[in-house]
Protein backbone atom coordinates (compact mmCIF):
# COMPACT_ATOMS: atom_id res chain seq x y z
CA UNK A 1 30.15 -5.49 -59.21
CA UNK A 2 26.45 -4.83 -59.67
CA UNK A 3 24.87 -2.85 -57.12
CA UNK A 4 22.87 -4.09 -54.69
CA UNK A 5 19.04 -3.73 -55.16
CA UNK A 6 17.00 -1.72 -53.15
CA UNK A 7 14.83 -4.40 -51.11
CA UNK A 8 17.92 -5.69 -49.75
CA UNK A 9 19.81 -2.04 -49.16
CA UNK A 10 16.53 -1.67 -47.03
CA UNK A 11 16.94 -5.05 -45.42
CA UNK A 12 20.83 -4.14 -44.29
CA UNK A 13 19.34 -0.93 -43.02
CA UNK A 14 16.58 -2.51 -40.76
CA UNK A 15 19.03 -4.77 -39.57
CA UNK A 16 21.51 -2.84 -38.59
CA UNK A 17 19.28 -0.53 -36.47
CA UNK A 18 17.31 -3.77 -35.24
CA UNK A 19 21.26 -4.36 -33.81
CA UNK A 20 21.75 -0.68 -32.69
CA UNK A 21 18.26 -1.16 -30.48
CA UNK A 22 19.34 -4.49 -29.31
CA UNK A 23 23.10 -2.92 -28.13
CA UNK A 24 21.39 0.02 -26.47
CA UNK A 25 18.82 -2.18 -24.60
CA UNK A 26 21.82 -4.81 -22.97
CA UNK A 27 24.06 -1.47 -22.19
CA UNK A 28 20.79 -0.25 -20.66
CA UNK A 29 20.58 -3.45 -18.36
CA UNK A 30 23.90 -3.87 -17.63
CA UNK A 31 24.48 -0.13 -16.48
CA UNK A 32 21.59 -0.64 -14.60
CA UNK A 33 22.18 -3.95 -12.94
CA UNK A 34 25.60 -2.26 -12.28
CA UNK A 35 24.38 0.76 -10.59
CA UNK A 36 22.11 -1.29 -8.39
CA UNK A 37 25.22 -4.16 -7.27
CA UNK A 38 27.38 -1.13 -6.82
CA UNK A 39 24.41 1.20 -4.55
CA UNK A 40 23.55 -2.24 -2.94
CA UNK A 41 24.24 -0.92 0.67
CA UNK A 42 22.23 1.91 0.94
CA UNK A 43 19.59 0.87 -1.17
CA UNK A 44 18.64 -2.29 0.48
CA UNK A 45 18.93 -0.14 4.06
CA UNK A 46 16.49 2.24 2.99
CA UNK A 47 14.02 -0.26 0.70
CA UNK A 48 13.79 -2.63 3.94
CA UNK A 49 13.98 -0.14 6.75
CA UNK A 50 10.84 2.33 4.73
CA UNK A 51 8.41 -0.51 3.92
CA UNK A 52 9.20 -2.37 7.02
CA UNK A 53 7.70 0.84 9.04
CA UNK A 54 5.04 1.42 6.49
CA UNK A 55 3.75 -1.74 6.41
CA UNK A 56 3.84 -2.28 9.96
CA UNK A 57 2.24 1.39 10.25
CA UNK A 58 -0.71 0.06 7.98
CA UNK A 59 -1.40 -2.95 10.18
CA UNK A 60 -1.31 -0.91 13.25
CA UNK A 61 -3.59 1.70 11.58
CA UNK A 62 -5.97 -0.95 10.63
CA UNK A 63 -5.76 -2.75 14.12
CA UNK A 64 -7.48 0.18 15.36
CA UNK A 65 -9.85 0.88 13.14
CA UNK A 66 -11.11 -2.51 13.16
CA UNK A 67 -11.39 -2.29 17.09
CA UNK A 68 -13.16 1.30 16.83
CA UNK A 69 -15.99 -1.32 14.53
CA UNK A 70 -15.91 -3.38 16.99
CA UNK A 71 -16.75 -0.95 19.78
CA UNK A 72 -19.50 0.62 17.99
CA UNK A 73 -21.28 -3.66 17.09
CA UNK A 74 -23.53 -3.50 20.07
CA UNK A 75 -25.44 -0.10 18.90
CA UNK A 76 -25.78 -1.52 14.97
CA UNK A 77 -28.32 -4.13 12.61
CA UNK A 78 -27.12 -7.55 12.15
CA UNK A 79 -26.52 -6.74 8.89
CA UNK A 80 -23.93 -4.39 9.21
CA UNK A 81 -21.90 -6.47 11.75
CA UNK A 82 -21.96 -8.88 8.92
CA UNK A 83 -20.68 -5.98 6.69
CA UNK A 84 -17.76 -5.47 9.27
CA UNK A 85 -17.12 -9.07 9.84
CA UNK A 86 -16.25 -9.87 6.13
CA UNK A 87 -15.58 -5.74 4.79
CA UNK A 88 -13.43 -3.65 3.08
CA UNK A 89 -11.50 -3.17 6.47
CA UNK A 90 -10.72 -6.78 6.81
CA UNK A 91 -10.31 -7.10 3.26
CA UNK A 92 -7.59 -4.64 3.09
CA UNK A 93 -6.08 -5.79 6.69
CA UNK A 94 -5.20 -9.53 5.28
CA UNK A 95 -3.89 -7.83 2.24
CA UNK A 96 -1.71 -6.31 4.64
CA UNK A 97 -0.90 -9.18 6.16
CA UNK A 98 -0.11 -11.16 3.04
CA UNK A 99 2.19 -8.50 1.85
CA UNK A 100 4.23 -8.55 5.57
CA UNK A 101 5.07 -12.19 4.87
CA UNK A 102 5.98 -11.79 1.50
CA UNK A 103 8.74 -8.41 2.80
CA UNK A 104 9.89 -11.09 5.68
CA UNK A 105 10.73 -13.96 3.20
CA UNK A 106 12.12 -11.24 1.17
CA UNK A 107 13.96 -9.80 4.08
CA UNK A 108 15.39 -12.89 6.10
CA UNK A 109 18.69 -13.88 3.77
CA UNK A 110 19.72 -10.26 4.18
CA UNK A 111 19.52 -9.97 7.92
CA UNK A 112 22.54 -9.65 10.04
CA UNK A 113 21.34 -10.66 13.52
CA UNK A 114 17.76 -12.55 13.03
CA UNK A 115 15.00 -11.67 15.08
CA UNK A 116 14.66 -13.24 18.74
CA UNK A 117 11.39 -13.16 20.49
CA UNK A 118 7.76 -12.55 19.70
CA UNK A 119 7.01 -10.24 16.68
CA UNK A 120 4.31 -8.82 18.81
CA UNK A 121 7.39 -7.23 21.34
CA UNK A 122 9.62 -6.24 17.35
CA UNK A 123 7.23 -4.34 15.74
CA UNK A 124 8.08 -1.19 17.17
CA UNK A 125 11.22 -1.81 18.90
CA UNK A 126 14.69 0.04 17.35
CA UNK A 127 16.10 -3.56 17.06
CA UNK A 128 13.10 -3.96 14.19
CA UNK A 129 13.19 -0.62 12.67
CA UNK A 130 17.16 -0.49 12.95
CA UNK A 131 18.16 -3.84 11.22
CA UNK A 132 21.98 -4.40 10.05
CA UNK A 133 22.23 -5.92 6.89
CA UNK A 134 24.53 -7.86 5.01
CA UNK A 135 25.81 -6.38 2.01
CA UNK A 136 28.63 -8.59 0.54
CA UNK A 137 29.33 -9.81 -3.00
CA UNK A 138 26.59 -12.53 -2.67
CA UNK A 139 24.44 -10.32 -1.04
CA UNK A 140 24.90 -7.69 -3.68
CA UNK A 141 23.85 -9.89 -6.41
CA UNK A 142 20.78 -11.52 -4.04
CA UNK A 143 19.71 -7.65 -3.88
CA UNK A 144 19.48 -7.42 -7.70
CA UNK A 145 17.04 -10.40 -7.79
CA UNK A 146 15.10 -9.29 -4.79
CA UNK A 147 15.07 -5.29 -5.46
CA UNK A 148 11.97 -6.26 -8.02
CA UNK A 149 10.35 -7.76 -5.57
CA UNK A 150 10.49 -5.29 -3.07
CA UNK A 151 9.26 -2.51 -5.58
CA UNK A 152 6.35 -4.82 -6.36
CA UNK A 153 5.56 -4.69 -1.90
CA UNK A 154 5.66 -1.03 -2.03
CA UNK A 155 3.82 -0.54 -5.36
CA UNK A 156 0.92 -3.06 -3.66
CA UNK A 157 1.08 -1.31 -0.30
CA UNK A 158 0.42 2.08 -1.91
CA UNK A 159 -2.68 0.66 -4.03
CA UNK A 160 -3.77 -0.84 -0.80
CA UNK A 161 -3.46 2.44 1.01
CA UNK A 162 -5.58 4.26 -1.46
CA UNK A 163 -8.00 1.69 -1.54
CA UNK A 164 -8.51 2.27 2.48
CA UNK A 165 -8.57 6.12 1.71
CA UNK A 166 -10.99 6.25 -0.98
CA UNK A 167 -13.63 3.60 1.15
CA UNK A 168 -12.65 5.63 4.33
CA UNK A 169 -14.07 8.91 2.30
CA UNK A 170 -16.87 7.00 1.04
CA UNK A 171 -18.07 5.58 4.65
CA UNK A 172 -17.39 9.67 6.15
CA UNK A 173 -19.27 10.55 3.25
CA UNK A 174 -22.60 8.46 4.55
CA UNK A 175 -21.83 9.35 7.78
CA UNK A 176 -21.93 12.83 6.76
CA UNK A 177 -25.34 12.18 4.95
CA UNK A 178 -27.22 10.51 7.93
CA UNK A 179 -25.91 13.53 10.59
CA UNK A 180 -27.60 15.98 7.70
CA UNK A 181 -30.09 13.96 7.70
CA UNK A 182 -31.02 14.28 11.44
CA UNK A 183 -30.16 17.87 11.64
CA UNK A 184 -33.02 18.79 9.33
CA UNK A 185 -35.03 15.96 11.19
CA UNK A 186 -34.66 17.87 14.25
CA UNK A 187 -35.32 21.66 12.13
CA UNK A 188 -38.25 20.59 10.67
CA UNK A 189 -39.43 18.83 14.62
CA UNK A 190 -38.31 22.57 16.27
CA UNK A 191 -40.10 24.44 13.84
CA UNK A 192 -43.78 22.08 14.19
CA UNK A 193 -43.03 22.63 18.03
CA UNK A 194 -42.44 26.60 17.37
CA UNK A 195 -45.75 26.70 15.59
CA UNK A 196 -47.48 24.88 18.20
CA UNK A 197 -46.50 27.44 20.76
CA UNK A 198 -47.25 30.16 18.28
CA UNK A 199 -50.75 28.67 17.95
CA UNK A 200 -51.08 28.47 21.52
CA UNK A 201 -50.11 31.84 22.27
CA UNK A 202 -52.88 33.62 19.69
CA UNK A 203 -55.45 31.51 21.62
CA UNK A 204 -56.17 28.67 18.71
């Protein structure tokens, strides 16, 4: 039997390793959609129970922030109440918003008892922050379609949080530029006062 020539030794080689990669990659994903079906309970308890607080944490932060603006209208230009009227602040607060109504359509097929009454009475109420869910065999495999998902929420909530951090330090920064600003306003007024008296004192 003649031996095989090189090119297609090489070929055999490349595919056998192509297969190798292929194998490892389906074990990979199978392990993994195992763990998940098989940590199902206390994964989905924690997922829904963490970004249902921090989300509603967010909006309640931003509630108040946007009401501090508000306070403050009467006292500013017309241009800045435009600037708070369509800002980063209300930017990032119906980003928030979008993102709770993605976690409830997320959250709803899971839910033991639904919700009854206003979400404006849930929001901070144990019933809302204490939710049973179901964890069956369906509800298992529902969890490894949705579990994506619900990263994608928390990975989008923790951009948006950052966002509101770095222009919260970027608004304290001006702030902290137009109180420097008057302080040496008011030194350099003192000291043309000071002089004055000086003046007044030598007889000039």
């Amino acid at each position: 039997m003649a031996p095989l020539p090189p090119i297609s030794v090489a070929s055999i080689a490349i595919g056998f390793i192509s297969f190798a990669f292929t194998l490892a990659i389906w074990i990979h994903a199978f392990w993994g959609a195992f763990l998940t079906v098989a940590g199902a309970p206390s994964q989905l308890r924690d997922a829904f129970s963490t970004l249902r607080q921090s989300l509603y944490e967010e909006r309640e932060y931003l509630k108040r922030k946007r009401r501090r603006e508000k306070g403050t209208q009467e006292k500013e230009s017309k241009a800045k109440l435009l600037y708070n009227e369509g800002g980063p602040t209300k930017v990032i607060n119906d980003a928030v918003k979008d993102l709770i109504y993605d976690f409830k359509r997320y959250e709803l097929p899971f839910l033991d008892t639904h919700h009854t009454g206003r979400e404006k009475e849930l929001e901070w109420s144990f019933d809302a922050t204490q939710q049973q869910y179901k964890c069956d065999f369906f509800h298992r495999l529902l969890w490894l379609r949705s579990k994506g998902g619900i990263e994608s929420i928390a990975e989008k909530l923790q951009k948006i949080q950052t966002r509101r951090i770095a222009v919260e330090t970027t608004e304290s920064r001006f702030m902290l530029a137009d109180v420097m600003g008057l302080v040496r306003d008011n030194e350099r007024r003192l000291s043309a006062i000071e002089e004055r008296l000086q003046m007044s004192r030598i007889g000039y």
